[in-house]
C-alpha atoms as a PDB file:
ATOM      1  CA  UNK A   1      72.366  95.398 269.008  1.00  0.00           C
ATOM      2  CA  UNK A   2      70.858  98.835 269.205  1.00  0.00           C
ATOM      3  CA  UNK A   3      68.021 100.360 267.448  1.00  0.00           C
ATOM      4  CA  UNK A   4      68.148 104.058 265.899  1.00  0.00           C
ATOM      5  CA  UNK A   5      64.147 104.368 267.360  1.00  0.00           C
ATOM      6  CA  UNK A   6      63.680 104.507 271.145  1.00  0.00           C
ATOM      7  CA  UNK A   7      60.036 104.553 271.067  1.00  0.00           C
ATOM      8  CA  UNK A   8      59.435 101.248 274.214  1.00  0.00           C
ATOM      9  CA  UNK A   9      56.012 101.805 274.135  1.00  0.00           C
ATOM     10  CA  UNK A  10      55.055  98.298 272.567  1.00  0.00           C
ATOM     11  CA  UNK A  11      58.367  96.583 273.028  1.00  0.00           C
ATOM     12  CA  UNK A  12      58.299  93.172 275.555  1.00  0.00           C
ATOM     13  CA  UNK A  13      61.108  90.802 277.025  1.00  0.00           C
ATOM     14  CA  UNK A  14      58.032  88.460 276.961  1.00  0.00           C
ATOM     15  CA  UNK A  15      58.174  86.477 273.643  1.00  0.00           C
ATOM     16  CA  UNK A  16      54.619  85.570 274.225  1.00  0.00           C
ATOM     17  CA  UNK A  17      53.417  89.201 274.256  1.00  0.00           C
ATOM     18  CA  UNK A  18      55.640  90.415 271.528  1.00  0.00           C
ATOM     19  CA  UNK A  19      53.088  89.196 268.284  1.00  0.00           C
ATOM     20  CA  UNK A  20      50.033  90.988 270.298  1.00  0.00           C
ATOM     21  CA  UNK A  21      52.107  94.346 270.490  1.00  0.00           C
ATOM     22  CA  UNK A  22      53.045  94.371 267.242  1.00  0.00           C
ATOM     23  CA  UNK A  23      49.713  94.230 266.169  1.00  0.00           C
ATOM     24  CA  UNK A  24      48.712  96.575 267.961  1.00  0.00           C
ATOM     25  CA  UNK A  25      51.470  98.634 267.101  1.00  0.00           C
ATOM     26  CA  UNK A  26      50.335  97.940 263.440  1.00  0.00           C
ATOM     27  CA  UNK A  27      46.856  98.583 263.872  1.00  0.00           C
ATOM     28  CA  UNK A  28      47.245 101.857 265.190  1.00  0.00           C
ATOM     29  CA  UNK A  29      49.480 102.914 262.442  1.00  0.00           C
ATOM     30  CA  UNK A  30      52.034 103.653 264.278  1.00  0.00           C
ATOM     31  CA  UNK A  31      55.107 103.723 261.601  1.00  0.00           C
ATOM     32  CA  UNK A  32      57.758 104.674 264.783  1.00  0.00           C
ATOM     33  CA  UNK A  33      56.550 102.314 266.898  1.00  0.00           C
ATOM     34  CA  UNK A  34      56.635  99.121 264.430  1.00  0.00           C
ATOM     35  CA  UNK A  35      60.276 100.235 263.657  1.00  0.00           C
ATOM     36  CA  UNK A  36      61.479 100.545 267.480  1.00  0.00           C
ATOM     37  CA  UNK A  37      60.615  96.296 267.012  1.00  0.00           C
ATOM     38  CA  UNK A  38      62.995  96.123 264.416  1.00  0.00           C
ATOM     39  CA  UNK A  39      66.925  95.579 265.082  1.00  0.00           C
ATOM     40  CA  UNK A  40      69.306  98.433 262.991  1.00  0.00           C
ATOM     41  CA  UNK A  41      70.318  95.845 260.724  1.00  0.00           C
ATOM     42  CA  UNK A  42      67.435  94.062 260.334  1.00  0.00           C
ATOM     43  CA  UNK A  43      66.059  92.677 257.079  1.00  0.00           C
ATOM     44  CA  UNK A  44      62.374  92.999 256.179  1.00  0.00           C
ATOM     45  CA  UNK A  45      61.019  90.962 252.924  1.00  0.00           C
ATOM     46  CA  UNK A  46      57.626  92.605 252.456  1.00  0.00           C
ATOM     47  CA  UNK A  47      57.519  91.766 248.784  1.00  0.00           C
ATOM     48  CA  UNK A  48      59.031  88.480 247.783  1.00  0.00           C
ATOM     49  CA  UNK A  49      62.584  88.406 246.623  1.00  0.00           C
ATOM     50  CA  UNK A  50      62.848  92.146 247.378  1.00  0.00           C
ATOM     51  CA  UNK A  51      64.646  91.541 251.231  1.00  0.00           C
ATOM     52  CA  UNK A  52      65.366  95.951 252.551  1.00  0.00           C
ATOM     53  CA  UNK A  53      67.487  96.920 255.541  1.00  0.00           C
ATOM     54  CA  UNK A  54      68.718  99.994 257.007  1.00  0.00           C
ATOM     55  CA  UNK A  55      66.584 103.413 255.995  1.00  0.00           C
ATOM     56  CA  UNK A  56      64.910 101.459 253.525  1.00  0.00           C
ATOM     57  CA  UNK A  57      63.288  99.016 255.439  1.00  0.00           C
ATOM     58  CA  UNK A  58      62.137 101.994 257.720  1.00  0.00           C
ATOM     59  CA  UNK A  59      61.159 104.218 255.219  1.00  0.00           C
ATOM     60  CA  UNK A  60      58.814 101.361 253.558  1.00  0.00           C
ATOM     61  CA  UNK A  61      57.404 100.508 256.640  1.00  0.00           C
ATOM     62  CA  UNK A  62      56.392 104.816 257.217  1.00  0.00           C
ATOM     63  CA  UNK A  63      55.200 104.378 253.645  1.00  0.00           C
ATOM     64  CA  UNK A  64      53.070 101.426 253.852  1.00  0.00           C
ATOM     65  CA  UNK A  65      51.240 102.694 257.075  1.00  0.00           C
ATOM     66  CA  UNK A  66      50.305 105.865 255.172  1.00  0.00           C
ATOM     67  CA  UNK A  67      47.897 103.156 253.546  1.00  0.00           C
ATOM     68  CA  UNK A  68      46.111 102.098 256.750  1.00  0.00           C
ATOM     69  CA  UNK A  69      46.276  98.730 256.630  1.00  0.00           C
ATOM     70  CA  UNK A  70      44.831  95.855 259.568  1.00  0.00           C
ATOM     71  CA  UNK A  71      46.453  92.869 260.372  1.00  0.00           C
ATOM     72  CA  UNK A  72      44.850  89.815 262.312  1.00  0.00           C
ATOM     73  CA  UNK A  73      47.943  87.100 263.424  1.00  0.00           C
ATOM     74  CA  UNK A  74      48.159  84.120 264.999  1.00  0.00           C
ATOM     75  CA  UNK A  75      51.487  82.668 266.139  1.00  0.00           C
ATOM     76  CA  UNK A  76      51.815  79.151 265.721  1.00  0.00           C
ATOM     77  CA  UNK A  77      55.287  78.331 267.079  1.00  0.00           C
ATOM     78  CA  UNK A  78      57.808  79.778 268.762  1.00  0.00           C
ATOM     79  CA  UNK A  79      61.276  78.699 269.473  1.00  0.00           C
ATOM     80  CA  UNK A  80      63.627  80.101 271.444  1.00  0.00           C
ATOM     81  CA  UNK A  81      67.532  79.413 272.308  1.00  0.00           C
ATOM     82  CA  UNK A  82      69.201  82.030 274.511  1.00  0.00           C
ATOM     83  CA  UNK A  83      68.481  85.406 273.259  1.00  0.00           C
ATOM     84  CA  UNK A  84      67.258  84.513 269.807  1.00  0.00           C
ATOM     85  CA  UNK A  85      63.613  82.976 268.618  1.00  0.00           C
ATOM     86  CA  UNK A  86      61.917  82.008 265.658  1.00  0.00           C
ATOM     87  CA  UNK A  87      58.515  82.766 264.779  1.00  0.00           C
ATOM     88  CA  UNK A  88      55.510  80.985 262.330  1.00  0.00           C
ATOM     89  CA  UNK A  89      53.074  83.581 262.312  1.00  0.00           C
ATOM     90  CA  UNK A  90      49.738  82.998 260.219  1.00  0.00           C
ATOM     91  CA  UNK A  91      48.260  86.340 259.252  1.00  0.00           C
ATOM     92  CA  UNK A  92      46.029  88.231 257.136  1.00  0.00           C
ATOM     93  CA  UNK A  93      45.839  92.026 256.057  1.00  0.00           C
ATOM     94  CA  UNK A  94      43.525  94.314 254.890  1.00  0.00           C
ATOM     95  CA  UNK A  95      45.221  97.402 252.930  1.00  0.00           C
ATOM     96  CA  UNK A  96      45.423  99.583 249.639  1.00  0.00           C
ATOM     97  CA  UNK A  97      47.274  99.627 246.962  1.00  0.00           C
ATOM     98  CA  UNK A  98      49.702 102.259 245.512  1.00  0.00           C
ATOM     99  CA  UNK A  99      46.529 103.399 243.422  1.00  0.00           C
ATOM    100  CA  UNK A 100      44.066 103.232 246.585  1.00  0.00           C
ATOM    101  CA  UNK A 101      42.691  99.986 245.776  1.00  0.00           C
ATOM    102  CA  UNK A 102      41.445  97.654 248.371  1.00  0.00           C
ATOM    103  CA  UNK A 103      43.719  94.600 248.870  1.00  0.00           C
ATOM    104  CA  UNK A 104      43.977  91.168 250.780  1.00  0.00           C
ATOM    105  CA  UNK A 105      47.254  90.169 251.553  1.00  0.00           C
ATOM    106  CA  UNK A 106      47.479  87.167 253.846  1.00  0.00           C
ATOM    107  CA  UNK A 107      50.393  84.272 254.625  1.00  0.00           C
ATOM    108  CA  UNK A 108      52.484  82.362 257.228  1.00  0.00           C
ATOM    109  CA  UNK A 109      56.003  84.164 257.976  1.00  0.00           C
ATOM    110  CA  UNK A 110      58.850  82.814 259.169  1.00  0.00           C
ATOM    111  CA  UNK A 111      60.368  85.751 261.847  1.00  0.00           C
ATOM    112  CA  UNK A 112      63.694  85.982 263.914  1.00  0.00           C
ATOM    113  CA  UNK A 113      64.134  87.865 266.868  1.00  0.00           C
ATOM    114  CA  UNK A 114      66.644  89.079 269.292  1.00  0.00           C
ATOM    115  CA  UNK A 115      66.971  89.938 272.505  1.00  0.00           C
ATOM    116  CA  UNK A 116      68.524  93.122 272.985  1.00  0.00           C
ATOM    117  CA  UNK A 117      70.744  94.593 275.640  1.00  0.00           C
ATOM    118  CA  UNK A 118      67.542  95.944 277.436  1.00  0.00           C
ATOM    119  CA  UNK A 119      66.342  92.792 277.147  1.00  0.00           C
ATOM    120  CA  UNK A 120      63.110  93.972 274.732  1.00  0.00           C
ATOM    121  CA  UNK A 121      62.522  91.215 271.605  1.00  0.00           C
ATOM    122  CA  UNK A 122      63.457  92.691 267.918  1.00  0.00           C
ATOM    123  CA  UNK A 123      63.078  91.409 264.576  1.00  0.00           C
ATOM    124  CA  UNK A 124      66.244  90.806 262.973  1.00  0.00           C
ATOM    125  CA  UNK A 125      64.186  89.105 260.340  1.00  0.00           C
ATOM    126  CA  UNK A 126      60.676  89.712 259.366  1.00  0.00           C
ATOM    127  CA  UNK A 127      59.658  87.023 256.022  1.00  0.00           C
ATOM    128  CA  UNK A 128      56.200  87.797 255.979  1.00  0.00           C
ATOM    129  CA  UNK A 129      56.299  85.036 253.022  1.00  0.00           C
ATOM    130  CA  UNK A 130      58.125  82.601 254.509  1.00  0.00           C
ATOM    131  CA  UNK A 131      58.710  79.756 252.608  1.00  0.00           C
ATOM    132  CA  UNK A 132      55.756  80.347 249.808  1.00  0.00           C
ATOM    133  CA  UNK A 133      56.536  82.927 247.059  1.00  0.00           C
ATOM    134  CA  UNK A 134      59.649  83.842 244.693  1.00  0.00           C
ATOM    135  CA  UNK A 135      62.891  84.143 247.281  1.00  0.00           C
ATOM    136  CA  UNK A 136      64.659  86.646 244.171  1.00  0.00           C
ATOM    137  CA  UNK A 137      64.161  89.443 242.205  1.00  0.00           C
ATOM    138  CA  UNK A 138      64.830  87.581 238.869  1.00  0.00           C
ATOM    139  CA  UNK A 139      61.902  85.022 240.826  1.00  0.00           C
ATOM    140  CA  UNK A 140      59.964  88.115 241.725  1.00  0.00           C
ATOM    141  CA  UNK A 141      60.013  89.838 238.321  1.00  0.00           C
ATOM    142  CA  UNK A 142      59.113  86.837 236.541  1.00  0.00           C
ATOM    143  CA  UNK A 143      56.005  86.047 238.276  1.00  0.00           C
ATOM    144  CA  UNK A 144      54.993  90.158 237.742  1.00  0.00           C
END
């Protein structure tokens, strides 16, 4: 499992430290450095029932840090078999909307990660939503 971004900066083989770096990562806006976490073919799910991969999921996540947004996390369990782990992460964002409008996003996401052949922990799945929300787009577009 390679990743097309070899920005290490915030990348751990500590699963303890890898939540703190990515919000740091986050915080400081930095688009290249949040997708150097990711996995090539990972999936993101940023908006319920909408899962992106590939240049998608990177170009959303350069798009969404154009808005400047904060996130305070807090992991709550971690699980880990071999290279692979699975995250609960409680967080809480402040952003802005398309339009410019303040928002408050907040939730408890369900991540996977893998260890890759350097050893460094990437998401291979990042469900910000986790369990709560609508899990398809016919789900999605019906609660819009």
């Amino acid at each position: 499992m390679a990743s097309a971004s070899q920005n290490t900066s915030f990348l751990t083989g500590d699963i303890e430290q890898h939540q703190e770096l990515f919000g740091q990562a986050f915080n400081a806006g930095d688009a290249d450095a949040i997708n150097s976490m990711y996995a090539d073919d990972a999936v993101g799910v940023w908006e319920p029932g909408f899962p992106l991969t590939g240049q998608a999921r990177r170009d959303y996540v350069t798009d969404f840090m154009s808005r400047k947004p904060s996130v305070e996390a807090t992991v709550l369990q971690t699980l880990v078999t071999g290279d692979t782990a699975m995250l609960i992460v409680q967080w809480s964002m402040e952003t802005t909307t398309k339009e410019g409008k303040p928002e408050h996003l907040e939730g408890t996401a369900v991540d996977v990660l893998q260890r890759d052949e350097n050893g460094h922990w990437r998401y291979l799945v990042d469900n910000p939503y986790g369990a709560s929300g609508p899990h398809t787009a016919e789900e999605a577009a019906a609660q819009a």
